[in-house]
C-alpha atoms as a PDB file:
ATOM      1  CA  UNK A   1       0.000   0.000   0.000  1.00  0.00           C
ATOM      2  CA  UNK A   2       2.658   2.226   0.479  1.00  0.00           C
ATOM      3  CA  UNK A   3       4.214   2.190  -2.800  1.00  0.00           C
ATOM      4  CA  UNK A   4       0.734   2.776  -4.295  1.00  0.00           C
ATOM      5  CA  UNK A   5      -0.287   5.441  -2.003  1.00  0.00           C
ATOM      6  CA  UNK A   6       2.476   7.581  -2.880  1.00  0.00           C
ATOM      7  CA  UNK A   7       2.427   6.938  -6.739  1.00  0.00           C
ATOM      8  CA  UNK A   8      -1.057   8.195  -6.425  1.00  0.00           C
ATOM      9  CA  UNK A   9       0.349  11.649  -4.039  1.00  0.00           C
ATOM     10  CA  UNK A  10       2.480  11.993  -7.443  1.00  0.00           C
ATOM     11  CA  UNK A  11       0.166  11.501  -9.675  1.00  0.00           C
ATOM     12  CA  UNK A  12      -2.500  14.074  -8.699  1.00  0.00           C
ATOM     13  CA  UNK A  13       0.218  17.075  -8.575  1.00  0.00           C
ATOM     14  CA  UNK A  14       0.935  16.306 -11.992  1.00  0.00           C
ATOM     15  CA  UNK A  15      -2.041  17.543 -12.935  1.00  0.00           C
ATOM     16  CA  UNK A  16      -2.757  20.835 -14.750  1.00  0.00           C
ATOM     17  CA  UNK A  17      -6.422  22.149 -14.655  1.00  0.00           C
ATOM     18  CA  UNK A  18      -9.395  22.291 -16.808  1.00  0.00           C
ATOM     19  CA  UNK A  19     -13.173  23.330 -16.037  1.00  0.00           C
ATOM     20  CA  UNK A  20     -16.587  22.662 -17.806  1.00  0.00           C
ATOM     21  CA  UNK A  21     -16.706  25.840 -19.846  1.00  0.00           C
ATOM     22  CA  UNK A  22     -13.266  25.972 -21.858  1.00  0.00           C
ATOM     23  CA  UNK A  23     -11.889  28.582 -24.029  1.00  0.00           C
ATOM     24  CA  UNK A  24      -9.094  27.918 -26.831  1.00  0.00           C
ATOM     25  CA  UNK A  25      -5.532  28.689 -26.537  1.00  0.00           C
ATOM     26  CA  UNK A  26      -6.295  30.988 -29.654  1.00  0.00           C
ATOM     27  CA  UNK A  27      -8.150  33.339 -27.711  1.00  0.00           C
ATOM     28  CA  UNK A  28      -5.189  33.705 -25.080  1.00  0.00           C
ATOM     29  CA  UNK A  29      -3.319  37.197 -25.575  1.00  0.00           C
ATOM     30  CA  UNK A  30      -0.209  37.107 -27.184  1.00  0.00           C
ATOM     31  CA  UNK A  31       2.737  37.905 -25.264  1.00  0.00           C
ATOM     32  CA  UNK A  32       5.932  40.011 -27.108  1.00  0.00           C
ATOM     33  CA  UNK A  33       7.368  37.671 -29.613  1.00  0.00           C
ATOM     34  CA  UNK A  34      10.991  38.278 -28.773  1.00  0.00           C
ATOM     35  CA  UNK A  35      11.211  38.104 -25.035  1.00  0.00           C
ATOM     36  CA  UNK A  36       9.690  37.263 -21.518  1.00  0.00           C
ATOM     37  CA  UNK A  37      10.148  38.300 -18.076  1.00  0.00           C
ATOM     38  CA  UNK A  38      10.237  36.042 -15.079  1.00  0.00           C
ATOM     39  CA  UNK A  39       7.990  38.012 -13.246  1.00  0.00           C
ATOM     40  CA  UNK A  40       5.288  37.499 -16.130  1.00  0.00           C
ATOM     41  CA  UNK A  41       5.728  33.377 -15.754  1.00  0.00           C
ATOM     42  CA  UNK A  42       5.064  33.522 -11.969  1.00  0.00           C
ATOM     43  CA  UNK A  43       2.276  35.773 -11.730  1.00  0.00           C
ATOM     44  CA  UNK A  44       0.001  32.654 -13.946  1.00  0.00           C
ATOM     45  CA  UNK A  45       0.974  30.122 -11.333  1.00  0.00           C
ATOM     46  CA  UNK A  46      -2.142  28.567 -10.213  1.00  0.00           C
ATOM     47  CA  UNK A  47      -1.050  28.029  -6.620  1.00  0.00           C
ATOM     48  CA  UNK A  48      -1.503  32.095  -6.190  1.00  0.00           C
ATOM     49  CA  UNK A  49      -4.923  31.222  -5.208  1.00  0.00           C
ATOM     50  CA  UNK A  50      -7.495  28.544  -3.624  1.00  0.00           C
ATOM     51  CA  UNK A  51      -9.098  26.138  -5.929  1.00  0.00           C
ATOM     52  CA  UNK A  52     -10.999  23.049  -5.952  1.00  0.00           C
ATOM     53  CA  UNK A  53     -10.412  19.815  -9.234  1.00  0.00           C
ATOM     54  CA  UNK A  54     -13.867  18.335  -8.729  1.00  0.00           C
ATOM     55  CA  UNK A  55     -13.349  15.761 -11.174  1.00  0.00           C
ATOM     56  CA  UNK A  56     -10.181  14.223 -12.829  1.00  0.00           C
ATOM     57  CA  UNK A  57      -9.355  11.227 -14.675  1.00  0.00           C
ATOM     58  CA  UNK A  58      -5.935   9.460 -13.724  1.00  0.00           C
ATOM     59  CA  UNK A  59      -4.343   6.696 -15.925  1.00  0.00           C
ATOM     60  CA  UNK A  60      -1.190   5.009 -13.985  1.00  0.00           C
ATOM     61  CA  UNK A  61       1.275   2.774 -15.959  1.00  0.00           C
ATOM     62  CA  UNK A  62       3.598   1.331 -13.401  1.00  0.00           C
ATOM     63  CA  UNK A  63       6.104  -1.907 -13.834  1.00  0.00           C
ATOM     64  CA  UNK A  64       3.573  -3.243 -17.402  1.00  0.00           C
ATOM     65  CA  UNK A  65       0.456  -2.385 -14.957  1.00  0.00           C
ATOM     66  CA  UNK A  66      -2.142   0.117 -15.857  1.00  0.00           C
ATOM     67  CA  UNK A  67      -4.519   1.501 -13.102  1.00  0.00           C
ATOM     68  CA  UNK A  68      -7.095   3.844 -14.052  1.00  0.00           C
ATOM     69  CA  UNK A  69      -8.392   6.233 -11.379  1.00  0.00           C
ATOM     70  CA  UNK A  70     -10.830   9.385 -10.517  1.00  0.00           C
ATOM     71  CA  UNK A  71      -9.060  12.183  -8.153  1.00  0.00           C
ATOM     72  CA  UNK A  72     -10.526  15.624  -7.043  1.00  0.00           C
ATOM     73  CA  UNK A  73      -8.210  17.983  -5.296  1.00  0.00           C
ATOM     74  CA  UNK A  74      -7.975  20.772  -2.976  1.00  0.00           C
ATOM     75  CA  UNK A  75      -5.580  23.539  -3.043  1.00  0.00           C
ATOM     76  CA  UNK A  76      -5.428  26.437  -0.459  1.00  0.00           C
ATOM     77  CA  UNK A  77      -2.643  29.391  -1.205  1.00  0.00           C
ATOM     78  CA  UNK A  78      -1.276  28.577   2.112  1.00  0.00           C
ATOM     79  CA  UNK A  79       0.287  25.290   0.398  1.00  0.00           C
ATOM     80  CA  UNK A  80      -2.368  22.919   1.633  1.00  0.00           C
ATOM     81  CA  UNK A  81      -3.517  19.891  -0.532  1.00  0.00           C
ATOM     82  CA  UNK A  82      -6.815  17.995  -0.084  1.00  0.00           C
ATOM     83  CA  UNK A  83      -7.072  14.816  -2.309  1.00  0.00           C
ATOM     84  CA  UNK A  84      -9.329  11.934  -2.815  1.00  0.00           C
ATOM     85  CA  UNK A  85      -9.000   8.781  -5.049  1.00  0.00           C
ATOM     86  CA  UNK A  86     -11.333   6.475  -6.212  1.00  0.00           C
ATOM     87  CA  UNK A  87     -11.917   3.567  -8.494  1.00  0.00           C
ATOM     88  CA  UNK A  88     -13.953   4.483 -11.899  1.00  0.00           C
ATOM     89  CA  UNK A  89     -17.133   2.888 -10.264  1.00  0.00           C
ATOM     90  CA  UNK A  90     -16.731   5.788  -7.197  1.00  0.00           C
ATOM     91  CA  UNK A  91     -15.257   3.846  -4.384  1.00  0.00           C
ATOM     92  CA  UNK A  92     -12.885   6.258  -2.742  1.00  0.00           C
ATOM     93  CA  UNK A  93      -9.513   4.323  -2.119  1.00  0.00           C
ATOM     94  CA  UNK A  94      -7.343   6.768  -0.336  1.00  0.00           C
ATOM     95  CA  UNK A  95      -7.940  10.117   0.699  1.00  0.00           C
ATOM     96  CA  UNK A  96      -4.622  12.192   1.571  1.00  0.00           C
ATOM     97  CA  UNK A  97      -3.803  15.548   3.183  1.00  0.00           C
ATOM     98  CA  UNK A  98      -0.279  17.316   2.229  1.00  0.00           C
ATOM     99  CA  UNK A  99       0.952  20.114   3.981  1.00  0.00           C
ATOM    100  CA  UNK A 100       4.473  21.606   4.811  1.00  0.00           C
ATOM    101  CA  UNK A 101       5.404  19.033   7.300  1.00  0.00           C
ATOM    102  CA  UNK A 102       2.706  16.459   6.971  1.00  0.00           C
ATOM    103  CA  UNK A 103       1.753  13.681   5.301  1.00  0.00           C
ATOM    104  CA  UNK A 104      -2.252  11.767   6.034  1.00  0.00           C
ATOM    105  CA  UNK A 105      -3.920   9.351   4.274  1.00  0.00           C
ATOM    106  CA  UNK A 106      -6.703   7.201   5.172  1.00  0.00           C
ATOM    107  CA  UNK A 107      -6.391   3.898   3.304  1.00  0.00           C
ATOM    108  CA  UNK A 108     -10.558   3.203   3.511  1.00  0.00           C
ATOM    109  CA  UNK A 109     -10.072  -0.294   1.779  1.00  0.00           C
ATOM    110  CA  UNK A 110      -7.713  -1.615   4.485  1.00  0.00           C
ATOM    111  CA  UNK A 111      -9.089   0.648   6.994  1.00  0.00           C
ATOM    112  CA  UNK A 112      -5.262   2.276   8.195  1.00  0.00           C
ATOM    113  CA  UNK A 113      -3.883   5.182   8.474  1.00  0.00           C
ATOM    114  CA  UNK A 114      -0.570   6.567   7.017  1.00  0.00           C
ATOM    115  CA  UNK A 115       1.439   9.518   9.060  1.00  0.00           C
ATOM    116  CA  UNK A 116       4.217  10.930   7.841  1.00  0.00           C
ATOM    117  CA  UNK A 117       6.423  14.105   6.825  1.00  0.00           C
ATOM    118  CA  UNK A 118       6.703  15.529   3.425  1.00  0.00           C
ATOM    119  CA  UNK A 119      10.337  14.017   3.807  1.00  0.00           C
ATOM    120  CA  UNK A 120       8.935  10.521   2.932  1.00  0.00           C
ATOM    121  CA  UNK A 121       7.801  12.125  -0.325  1.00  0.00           C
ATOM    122  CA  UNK A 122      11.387  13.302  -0.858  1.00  0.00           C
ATOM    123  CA  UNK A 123      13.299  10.083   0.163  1.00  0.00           C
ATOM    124  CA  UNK A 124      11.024   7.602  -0.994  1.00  0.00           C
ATOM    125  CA  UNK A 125       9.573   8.774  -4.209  1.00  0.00           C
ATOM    126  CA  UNK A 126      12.769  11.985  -5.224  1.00  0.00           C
ATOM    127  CA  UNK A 127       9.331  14.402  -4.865  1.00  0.00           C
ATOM    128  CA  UNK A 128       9.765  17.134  -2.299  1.00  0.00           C
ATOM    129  CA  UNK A 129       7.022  19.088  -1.298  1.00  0.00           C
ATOM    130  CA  UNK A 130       8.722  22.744  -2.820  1.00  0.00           C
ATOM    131  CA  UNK A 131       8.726  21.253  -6.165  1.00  0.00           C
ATOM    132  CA  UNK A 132       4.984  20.599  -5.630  1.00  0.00           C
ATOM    133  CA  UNK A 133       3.850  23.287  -7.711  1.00  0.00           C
ATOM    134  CA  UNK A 134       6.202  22.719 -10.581  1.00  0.00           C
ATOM    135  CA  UNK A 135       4.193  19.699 -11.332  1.00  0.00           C
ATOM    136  CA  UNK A 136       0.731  21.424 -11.400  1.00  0.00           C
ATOM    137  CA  UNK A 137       2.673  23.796 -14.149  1.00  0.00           C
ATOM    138  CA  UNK A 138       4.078  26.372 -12.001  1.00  0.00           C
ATOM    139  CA  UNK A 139       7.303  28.149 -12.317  1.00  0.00           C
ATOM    140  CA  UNK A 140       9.357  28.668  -8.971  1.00  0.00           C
ATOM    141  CA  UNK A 141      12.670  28.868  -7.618  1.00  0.00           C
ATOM    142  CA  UNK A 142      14.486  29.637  -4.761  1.00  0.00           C
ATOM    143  CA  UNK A 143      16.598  32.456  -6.203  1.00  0.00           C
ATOM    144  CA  UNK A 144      15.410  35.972  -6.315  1.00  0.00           C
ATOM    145  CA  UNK A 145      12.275  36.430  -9.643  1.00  0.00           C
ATOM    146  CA  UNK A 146      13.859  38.716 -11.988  1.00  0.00           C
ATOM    147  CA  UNK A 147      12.173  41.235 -13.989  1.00  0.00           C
ATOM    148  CA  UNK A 148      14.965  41.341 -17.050  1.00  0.00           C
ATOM    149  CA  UNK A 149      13.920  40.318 -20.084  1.00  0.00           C
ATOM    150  CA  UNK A 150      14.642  36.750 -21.681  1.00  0.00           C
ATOM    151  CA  UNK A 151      15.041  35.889 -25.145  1.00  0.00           C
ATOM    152  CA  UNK A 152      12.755  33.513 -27.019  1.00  0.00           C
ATOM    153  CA  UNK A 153      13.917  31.358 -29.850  1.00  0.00           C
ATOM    154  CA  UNK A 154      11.190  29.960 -32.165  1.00  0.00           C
ATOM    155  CA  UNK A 155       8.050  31.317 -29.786  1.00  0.00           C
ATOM    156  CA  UNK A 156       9.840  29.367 -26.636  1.00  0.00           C
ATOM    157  CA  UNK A 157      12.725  30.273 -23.348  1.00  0.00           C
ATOM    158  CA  UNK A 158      14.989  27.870 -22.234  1.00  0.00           C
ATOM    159  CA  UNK A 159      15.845  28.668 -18.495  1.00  0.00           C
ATOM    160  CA  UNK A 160      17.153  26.625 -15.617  1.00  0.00           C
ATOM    161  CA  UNK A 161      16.422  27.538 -12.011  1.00  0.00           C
ATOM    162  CA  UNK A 162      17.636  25.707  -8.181  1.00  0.00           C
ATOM    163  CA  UNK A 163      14.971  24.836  -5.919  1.00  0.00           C
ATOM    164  CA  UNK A 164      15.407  22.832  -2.793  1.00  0.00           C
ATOM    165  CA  UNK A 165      19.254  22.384  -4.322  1.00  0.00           C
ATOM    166  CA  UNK A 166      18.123  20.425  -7.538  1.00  0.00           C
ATOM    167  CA  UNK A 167      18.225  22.283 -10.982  1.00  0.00           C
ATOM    168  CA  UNK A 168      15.159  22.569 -12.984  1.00  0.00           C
ATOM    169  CA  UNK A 169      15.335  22.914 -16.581  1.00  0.00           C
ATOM    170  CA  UNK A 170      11.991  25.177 -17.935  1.00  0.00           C
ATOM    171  CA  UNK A 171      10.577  25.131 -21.239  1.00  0.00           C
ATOM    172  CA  UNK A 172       8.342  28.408 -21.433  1.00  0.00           C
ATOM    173  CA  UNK A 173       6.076  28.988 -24.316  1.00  0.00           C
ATOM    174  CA  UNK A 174       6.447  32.689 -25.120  1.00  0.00           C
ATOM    175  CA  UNK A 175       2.878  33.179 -26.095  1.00  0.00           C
ATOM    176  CA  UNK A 176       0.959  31.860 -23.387  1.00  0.00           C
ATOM    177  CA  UNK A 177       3.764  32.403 -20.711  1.00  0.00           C
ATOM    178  CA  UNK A 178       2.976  29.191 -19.333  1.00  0.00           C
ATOM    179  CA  UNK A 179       5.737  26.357 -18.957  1.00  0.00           C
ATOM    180  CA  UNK A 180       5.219  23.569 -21.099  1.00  0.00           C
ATOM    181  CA  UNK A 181       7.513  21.064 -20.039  1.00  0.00           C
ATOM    182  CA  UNK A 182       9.920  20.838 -16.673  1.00  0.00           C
ATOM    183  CA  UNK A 183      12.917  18.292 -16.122  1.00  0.00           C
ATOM    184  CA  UNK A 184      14.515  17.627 -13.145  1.00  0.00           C
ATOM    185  CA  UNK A 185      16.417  14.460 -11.392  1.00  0.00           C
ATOM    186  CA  UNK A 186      15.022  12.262  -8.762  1.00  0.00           C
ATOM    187  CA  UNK A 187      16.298  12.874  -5.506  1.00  0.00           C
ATOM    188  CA  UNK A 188      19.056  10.206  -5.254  1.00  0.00           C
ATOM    189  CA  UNK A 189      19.591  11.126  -9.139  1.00  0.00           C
ATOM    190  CA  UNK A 190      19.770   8.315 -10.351  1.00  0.00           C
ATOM    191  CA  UNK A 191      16.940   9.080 -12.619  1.00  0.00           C
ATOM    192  CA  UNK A 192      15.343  12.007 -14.133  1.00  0.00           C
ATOM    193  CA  UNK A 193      11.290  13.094 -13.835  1.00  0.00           C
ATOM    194  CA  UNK A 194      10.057  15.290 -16.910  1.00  0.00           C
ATOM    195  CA  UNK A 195       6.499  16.876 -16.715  1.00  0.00           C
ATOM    196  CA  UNK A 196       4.608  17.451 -19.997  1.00  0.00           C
ATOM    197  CA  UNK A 197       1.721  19.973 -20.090  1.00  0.00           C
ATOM    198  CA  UNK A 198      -0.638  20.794 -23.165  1.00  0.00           C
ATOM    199  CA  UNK A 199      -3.780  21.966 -24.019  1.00  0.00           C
ATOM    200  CA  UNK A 200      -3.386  24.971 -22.772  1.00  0.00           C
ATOM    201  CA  UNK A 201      -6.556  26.857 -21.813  1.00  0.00           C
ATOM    202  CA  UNK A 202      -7.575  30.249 -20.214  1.00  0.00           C
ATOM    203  CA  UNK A 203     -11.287  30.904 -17.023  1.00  0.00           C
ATOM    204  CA  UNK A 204     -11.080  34.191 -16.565  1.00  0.00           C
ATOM    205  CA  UNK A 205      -8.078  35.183 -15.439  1.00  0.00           C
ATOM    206  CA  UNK A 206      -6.560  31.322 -15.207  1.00  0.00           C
ATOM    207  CA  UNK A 207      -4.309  30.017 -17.833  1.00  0.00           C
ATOM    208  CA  UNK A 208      -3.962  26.335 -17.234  1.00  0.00           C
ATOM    209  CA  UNK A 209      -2.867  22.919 -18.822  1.00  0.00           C
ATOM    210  CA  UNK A 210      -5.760  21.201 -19.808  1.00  0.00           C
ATOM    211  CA  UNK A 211      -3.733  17.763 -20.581  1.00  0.00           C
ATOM    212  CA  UNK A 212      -0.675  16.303 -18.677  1.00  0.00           C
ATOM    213  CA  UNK A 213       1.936  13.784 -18.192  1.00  0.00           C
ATOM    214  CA  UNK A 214       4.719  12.489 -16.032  1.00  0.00           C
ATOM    215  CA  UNK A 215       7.558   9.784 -16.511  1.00  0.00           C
ATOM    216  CA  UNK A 216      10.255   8.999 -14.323  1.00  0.00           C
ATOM    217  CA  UNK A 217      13.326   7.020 -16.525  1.00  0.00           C
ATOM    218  CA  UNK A 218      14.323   5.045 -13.544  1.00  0.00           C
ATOM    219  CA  UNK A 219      11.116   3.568 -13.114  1.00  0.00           C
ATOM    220  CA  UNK A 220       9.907   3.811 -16.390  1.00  0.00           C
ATOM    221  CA  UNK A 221       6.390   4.842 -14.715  1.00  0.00           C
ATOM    222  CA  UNK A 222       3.723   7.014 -16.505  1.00  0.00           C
ATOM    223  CA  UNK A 223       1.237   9.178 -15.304  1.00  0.00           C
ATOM    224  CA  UNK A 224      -1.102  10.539 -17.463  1.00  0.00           C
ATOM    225  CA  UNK A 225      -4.025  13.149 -16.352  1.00  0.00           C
ATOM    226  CA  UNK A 226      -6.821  14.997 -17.411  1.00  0.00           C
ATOM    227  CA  UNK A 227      -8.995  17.328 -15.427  1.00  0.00           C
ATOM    228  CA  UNK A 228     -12.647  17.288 -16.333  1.00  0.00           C
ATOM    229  CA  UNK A 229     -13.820  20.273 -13.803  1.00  0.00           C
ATOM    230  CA  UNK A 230     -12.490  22.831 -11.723  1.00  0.00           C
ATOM    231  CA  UNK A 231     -13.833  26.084  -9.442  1.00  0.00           C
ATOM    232  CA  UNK A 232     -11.414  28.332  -8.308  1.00  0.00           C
ATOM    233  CA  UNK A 233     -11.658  31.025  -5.803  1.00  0.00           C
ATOM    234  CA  UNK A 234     -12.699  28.702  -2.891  1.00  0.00           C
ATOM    235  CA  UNK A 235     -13.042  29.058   0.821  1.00  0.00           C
ATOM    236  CA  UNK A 236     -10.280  27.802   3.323  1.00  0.00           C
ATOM    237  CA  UNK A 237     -12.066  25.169   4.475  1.00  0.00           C
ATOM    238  CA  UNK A 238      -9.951  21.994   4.012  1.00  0.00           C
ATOM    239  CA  UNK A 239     -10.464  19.355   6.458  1.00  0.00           C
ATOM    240  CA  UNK A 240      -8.525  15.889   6.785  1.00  0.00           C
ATOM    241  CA  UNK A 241     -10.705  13.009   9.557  1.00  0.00           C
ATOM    242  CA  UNK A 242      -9.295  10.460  10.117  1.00  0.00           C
ATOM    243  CA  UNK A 243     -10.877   7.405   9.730  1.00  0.00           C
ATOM    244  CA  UNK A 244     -12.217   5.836  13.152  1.00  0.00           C
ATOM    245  CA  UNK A 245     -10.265   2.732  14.442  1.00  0.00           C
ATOM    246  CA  UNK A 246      -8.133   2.660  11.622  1.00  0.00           C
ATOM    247  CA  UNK A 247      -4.474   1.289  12.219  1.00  0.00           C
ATOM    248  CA  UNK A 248      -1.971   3.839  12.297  1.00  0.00           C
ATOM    249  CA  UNK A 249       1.447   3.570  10.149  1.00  0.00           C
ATOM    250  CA  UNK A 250       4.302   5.661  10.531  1.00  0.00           C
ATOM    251  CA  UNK A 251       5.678   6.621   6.606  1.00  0.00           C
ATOM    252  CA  UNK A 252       9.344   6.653   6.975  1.00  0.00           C
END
């Protein structure tokens, strides 16, 4: 279970975010051709603000296995994350809480309960919870956002950044300002994790992948996501109980 549980914490960060009522990338305004500031790429990161996935489809190939799953997530700006999985029929399998230091999830098929820190994610799985929002299609870093221009070749900006000590390489498309794909090794580095994000599309004042992917070329694991619905501007109202009588195991 534990090996599942946290293929499934990594799979729902990979995931960009759509909603019901979709616009084309089309009608997205252009950016300037020849360059882009850093300042421009961060202020589209969804984690600026609360929202709620309601509904996402999750297809898992892992070790000539496929597993195909339904998620919804919870974000608060704070850097809290609500999630629940479930089988295709609606049976919820797992429902996990990620914050800065902590790890829950409620295994309701086996009826336990996993504590942990974020650590585990970083030691067991080469995910640490900073690089969180890269996955969902943010850009961060730990250095300083600079407003000085960067030059695009053929409509895209290559650009590496540190964060948490491990390089991330950026592709940015110039248009959208959004990144479209973001490689970076595994924590022991013995393999390398590259995010893929398409279908880029635009509620209100979101710009978000609609379509997304994650491999890992140690593992040879895929994730592959798409988000079916999405509200954003929620409340902060995320709540984790645990389940009642559930055996408790310590992730570590």
């Amino acid at each position: 279970m534990q090996k599942i549980t946290g293929i499934l914490i990594i799979a729902i960060f990979v995931s960009g975010c759509s909603v019901s009522r979709k616009s084309s990338v089309a009608n997205i305004e252009d950016a300037a051709a020849g360059s882009i500031t850093e300042k421009s790429i961060v202020e589209r990161n969804l984690t600026k603000g609360n929202f709620y996935i309601q509904k996402a489809e999750i297809v898992i190939y892992n070790e000539g296995e496929e597993v195909n799953l339904l998620a919804t997530l919870k974000y608060e700006k704070k850097g809290k994350y609500l999630i629940s999985i479930k089988t295709r029929s609606g049976i919820e399998v797992v429902r996990i809480l990620l914050a800065k230091d902590t790890v829950l999830a409620n295994d309701r098929i086996n009826k336990k309960i996993y504590r942990g820190s974020t650590a585990y994610l970083e030691s067991k799985y080469g995910i640490s919870f900073g690089i969180l929002p890269v996955i969902l299609g943010d850009y961060i870093s730990d250095n300083n956002i600079g407003e000085s221009n960067i030059g695009c070749n053929s409509g895209k900006a290559e650009i590496f950044k540190i964060v948490g000590g491990r390089r991330i390489d950026y592709l940015v498309n110039c248009r959208t300002i959004k990144v479209e794909v973001a490689k970076f090794n595994s924590e022991s580095g013995e393999g390398k994790i590259e995010v893929t994000l398409g279908n880029y599309t635009r509620s209100g004042d979101y710009l978000y992948p609609g379509t997304s992917q994650i491999t890992d070329s140690k593992s040879k694991s895929e994730i592959k996501i798409e988000i079916k619905k999405i509200e954003f501007g929620t409340d902060d109202n995320l709540k984790f109980i645990p389940g009642t009588n559930y055996e408790e195991i310590i992730l570590k």
